[in-house]
PDB file of N, CA and C in Angstrom:
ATOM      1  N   UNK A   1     -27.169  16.712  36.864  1.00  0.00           N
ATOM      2  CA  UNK A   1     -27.957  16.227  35.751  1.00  0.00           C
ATOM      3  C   UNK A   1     -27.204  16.450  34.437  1.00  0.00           C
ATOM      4  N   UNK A   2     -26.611  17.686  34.640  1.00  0.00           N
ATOM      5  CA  UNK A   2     -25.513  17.688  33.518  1.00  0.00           C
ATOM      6  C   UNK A   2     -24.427  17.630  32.683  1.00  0.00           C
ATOM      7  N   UNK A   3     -24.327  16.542  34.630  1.00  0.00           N
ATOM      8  CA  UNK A   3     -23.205  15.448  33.792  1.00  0.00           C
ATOM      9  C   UNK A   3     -23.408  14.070  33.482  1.00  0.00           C
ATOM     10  N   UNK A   4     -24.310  13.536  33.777  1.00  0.00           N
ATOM     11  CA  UNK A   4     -24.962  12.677  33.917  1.00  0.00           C
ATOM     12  C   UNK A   4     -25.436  12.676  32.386  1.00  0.00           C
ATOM     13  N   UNK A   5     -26.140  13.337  31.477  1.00  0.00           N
ATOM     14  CA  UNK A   5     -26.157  14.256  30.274  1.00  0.00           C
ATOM     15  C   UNK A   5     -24.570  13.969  29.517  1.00  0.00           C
ATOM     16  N   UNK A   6     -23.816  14.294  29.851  1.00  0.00           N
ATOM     17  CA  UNK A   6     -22.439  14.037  29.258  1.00  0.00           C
ATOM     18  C   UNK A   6     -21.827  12.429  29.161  1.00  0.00           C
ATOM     19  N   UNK A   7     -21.940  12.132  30.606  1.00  0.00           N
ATOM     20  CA  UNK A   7     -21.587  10.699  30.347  1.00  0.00           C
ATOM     21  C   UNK A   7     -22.583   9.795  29.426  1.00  0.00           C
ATOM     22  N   UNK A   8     -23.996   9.951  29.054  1.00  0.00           N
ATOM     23  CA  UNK A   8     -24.803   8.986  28.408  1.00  0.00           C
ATOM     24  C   UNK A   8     -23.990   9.155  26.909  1.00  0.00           C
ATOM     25  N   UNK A   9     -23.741  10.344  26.696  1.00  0.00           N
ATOM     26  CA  UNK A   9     -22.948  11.084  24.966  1.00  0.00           C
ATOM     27  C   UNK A   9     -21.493  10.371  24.961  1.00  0.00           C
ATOM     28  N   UNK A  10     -20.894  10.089  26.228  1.00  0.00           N
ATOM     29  CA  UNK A  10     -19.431   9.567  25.972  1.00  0.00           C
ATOM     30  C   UNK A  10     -19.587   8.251  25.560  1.00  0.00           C
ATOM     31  N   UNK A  11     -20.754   7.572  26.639  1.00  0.00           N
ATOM     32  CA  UNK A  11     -21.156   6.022  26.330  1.00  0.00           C
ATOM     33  C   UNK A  11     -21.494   5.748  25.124  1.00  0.00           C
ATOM     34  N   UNK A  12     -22.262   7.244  24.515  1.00  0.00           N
ATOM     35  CA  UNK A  12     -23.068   6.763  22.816  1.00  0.00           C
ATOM     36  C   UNK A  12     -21.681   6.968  21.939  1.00  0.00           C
ATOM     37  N   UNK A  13     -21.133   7.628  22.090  1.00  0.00           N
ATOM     38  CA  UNK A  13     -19.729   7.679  21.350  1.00  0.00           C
ATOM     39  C   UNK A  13     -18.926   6.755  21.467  1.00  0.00           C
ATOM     40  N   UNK A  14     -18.596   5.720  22.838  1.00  0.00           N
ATOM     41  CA  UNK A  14     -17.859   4.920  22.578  1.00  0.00           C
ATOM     42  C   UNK A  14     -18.356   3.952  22.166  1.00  0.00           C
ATOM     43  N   UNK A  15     -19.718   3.348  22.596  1.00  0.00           N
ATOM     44  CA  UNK A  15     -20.613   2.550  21.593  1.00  0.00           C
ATOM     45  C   UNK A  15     -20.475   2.491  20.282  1.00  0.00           C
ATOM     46  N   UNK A  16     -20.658   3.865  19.473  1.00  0.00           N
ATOM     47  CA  UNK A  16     -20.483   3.655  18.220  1.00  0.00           C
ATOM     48  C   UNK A  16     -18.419   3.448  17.584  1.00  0.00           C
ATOM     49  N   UNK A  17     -17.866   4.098  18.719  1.00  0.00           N
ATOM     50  CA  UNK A  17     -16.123   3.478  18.232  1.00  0.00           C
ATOM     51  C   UNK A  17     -15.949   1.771  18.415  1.00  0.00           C
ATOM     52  N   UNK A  18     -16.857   1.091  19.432  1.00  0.00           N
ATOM     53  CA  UNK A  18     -16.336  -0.427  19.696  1.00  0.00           C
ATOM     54  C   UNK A  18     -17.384  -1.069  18.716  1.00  0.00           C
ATOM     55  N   UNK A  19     -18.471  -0.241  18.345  1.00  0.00           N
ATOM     56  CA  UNK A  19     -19.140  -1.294  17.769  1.00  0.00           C
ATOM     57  C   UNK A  19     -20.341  -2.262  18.075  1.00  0.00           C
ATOM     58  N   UNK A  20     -21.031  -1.377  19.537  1.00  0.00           N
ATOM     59  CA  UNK A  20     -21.959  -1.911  20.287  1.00  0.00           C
ATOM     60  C   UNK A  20     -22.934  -1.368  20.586  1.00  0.00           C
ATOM     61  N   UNK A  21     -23.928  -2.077  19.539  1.00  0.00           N
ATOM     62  CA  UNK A  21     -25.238  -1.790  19.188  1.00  0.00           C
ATOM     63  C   UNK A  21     -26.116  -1.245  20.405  1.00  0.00           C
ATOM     64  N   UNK A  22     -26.574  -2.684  20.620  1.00  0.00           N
ATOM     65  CA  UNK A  22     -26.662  -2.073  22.271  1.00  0.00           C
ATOM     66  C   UNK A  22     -26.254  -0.761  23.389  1.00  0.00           C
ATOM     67  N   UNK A  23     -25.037  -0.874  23.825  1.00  0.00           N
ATOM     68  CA  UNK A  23     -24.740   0.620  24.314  1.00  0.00           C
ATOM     69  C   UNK A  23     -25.584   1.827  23.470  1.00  0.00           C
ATOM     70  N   UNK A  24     -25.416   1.514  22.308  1.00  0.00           N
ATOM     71  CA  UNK A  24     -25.418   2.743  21.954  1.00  0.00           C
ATOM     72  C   UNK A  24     -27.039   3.371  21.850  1.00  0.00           C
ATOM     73  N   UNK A  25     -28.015   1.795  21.765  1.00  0.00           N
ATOM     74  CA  UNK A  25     -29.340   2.338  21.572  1.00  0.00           C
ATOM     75  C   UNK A  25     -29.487   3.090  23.238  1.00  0.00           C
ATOM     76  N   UNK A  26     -29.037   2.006  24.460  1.00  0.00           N
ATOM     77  CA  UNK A  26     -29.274   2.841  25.872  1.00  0.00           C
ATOM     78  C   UNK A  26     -28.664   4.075  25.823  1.00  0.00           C
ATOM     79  N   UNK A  27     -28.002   4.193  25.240  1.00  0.00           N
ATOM     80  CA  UNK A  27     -26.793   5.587  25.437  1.00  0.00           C
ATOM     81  C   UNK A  27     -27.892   6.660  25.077  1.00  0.00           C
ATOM     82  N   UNK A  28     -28.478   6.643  23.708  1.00  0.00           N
ATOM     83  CA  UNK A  28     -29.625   7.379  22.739  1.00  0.00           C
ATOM     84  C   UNK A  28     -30.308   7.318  23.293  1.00  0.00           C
ATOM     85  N   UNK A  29     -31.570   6.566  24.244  1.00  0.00           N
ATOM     86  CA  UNK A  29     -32.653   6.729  25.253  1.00  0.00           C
ATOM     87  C   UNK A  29     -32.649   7.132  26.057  1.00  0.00           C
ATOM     88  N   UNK A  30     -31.259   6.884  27.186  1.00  0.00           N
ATOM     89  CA  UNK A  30     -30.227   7.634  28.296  1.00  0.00           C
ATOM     90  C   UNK A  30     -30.316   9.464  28.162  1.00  0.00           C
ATOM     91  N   UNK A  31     -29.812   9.572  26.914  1.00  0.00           N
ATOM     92  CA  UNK A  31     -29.528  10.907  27.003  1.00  0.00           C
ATOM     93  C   UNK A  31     -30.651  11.541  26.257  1.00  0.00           C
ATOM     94  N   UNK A  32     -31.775  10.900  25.479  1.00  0.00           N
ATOM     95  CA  UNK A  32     -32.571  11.323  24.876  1.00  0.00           C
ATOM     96  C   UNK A  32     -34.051  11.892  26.387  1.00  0.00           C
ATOM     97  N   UNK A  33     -33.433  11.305  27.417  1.00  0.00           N
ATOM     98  CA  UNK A  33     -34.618  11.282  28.593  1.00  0.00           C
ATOM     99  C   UNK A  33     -33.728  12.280  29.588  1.00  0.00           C
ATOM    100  N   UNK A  34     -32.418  12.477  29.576  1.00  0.00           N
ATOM    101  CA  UNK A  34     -32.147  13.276  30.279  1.00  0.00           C
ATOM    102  C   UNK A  34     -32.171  14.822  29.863  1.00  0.00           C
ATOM    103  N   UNK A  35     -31.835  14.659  28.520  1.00  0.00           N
ATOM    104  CA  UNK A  35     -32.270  16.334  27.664  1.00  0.00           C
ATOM    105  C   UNK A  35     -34.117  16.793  28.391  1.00  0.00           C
ATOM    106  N   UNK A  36     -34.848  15.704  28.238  1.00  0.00           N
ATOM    107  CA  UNK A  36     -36.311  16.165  28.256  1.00  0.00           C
ATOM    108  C   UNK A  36     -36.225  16.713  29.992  1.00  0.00           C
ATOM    109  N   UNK A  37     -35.158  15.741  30.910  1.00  0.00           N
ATOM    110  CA  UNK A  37     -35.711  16.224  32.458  1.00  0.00           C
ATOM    111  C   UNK A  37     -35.109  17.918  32.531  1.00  0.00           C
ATOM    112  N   UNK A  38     -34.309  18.075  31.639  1.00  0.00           N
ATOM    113  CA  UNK A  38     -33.227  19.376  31.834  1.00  0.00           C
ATOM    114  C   UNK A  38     -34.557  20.536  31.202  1.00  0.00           C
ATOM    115  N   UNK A  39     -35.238  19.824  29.883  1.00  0.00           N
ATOM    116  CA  UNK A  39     -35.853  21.026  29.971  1.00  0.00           C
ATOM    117  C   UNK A  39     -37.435  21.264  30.851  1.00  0.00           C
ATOM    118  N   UNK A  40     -37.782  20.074  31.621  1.00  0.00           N
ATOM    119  CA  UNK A  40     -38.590  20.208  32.293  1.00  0.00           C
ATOM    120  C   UNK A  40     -38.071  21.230  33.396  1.00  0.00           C
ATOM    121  N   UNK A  41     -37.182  20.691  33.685  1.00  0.00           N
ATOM    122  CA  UNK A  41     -36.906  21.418  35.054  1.00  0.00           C
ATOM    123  C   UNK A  41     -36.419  23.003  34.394  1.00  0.00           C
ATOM    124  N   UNK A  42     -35.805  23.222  33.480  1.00  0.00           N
ATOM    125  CA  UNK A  42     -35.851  24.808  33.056  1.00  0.00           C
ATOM    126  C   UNK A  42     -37.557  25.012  33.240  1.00  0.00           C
ATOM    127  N   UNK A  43     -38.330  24.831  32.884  1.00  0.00           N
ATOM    128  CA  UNK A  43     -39.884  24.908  32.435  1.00  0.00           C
ATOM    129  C   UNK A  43     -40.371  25.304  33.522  1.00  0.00           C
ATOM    130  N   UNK A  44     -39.937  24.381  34.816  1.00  0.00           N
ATOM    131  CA  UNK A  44     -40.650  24.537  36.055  1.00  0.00           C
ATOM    132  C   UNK A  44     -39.897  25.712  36.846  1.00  0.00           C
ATOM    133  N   UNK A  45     -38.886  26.246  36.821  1.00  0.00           N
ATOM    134  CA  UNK A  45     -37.847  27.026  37.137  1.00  0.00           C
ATOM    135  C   UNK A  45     -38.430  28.614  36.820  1.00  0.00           C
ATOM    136  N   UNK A  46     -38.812  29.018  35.108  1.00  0.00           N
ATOM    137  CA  UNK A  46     -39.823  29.695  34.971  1.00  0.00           C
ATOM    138  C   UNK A  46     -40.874  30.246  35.291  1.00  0.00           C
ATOM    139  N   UNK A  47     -42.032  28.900  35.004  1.00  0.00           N
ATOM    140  CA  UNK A  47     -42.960  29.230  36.017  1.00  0.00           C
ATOM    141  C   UNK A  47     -43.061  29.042  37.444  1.00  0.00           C
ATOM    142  N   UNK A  48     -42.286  29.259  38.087  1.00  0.00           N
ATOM    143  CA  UNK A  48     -42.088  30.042  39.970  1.00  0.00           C
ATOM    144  C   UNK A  48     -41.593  30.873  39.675  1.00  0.00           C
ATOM    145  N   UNK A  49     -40.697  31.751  39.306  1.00  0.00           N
ATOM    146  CA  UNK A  49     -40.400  32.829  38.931  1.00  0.00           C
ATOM    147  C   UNK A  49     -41.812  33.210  38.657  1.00  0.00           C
ATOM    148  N   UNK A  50     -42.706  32.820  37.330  1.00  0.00           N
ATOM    149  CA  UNK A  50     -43.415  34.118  37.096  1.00  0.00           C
ATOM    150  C   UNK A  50     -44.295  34.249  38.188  1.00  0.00           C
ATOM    151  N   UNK A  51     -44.910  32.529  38.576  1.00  0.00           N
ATOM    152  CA  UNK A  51     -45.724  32.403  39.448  1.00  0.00           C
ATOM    153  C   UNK A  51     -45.429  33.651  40.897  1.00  0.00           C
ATOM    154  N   UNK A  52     -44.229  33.205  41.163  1.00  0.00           N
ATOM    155  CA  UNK A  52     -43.577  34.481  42.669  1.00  0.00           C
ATOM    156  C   UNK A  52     -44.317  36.135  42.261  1.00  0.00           C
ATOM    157  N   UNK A  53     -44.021  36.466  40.754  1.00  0.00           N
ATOM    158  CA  UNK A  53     -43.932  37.906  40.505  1.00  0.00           C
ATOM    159  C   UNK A  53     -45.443  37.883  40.797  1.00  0.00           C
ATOM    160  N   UNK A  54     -46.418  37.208  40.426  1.00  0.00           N
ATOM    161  CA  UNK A  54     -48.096  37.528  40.488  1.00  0.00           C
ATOM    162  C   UNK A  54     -48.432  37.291  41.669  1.00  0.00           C
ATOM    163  N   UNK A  55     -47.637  36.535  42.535  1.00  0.00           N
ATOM    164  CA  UNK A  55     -48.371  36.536  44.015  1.00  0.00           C
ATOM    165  C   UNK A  55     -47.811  37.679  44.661  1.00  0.00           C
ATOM    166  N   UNK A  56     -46.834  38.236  44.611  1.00  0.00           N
ATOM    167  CA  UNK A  56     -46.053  39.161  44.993  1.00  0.00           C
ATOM    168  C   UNK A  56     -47.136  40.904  44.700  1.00  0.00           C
ATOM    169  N   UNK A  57     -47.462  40.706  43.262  1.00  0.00           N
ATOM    170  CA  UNK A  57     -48.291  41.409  42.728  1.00  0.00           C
ATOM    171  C   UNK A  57     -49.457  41.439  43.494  1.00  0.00           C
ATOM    172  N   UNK A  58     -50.337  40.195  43.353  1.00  0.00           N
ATOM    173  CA  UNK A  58     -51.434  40.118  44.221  1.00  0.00           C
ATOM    174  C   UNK A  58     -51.402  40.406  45.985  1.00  0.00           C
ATOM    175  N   UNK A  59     -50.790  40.316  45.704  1.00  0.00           N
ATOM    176  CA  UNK A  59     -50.104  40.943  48.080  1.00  0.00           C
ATOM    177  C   UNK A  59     -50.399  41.626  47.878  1.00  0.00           C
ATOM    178  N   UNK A  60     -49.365  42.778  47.064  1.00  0.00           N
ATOM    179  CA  UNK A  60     -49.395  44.159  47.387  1.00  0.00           C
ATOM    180  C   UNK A  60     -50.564  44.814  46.978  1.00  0.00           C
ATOM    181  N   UNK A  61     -51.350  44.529  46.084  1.00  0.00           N
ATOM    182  CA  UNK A  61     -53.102  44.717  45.567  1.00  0.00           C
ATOM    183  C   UNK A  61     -53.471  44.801  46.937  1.00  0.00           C
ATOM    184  N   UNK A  62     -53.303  43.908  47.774  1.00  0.00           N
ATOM    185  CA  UNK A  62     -54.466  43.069  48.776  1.00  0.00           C
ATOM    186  C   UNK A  62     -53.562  44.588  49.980  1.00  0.00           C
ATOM    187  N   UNK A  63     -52.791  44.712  49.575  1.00  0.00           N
ATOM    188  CA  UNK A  63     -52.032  45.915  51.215  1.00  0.00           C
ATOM    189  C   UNK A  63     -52.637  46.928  50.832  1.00  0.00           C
ATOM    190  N   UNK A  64     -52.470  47.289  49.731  1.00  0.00           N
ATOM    191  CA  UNK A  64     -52.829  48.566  49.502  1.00  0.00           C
ATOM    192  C   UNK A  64     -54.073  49.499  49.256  1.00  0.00           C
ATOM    193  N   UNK A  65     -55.371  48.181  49.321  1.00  0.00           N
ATOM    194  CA  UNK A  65     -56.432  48.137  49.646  1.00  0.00           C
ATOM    195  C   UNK A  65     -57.102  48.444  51.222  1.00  0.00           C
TER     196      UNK A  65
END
């Protein structure tokens, strides 16, 4: 994803060196939608982590009962 992320920035860069409007608006939507999946997926990455620590938590409640 994070190169995929890089190439939309090379495309918006060479867009704006040749002069093509176009490229460059996809290039800007391209990479403007791949920043948002990078931080979704950080987001979701998080919460399982915390989610793991409270079920983990809640087990051992439930054993030690």
């Amino acid at each position: 994803m994070l190169i995929a992320t890089l190439l939309g920035l090379v495309a918006l860069v060479a867009g704006l060196a040749f002069g093509w409007p176009v490229l460059v608006l996809l290039s800007i939507i391209f990479t403007a939608v791949q920043m948002m999946m990078l931080a979704a997926r950080t987001a979701v990455e998080r919460n399982d982590v915390k989610m793991s620590a409270k079920l983990a938590a809640k087990e051992a409640r439930r054993r030690g009962m």
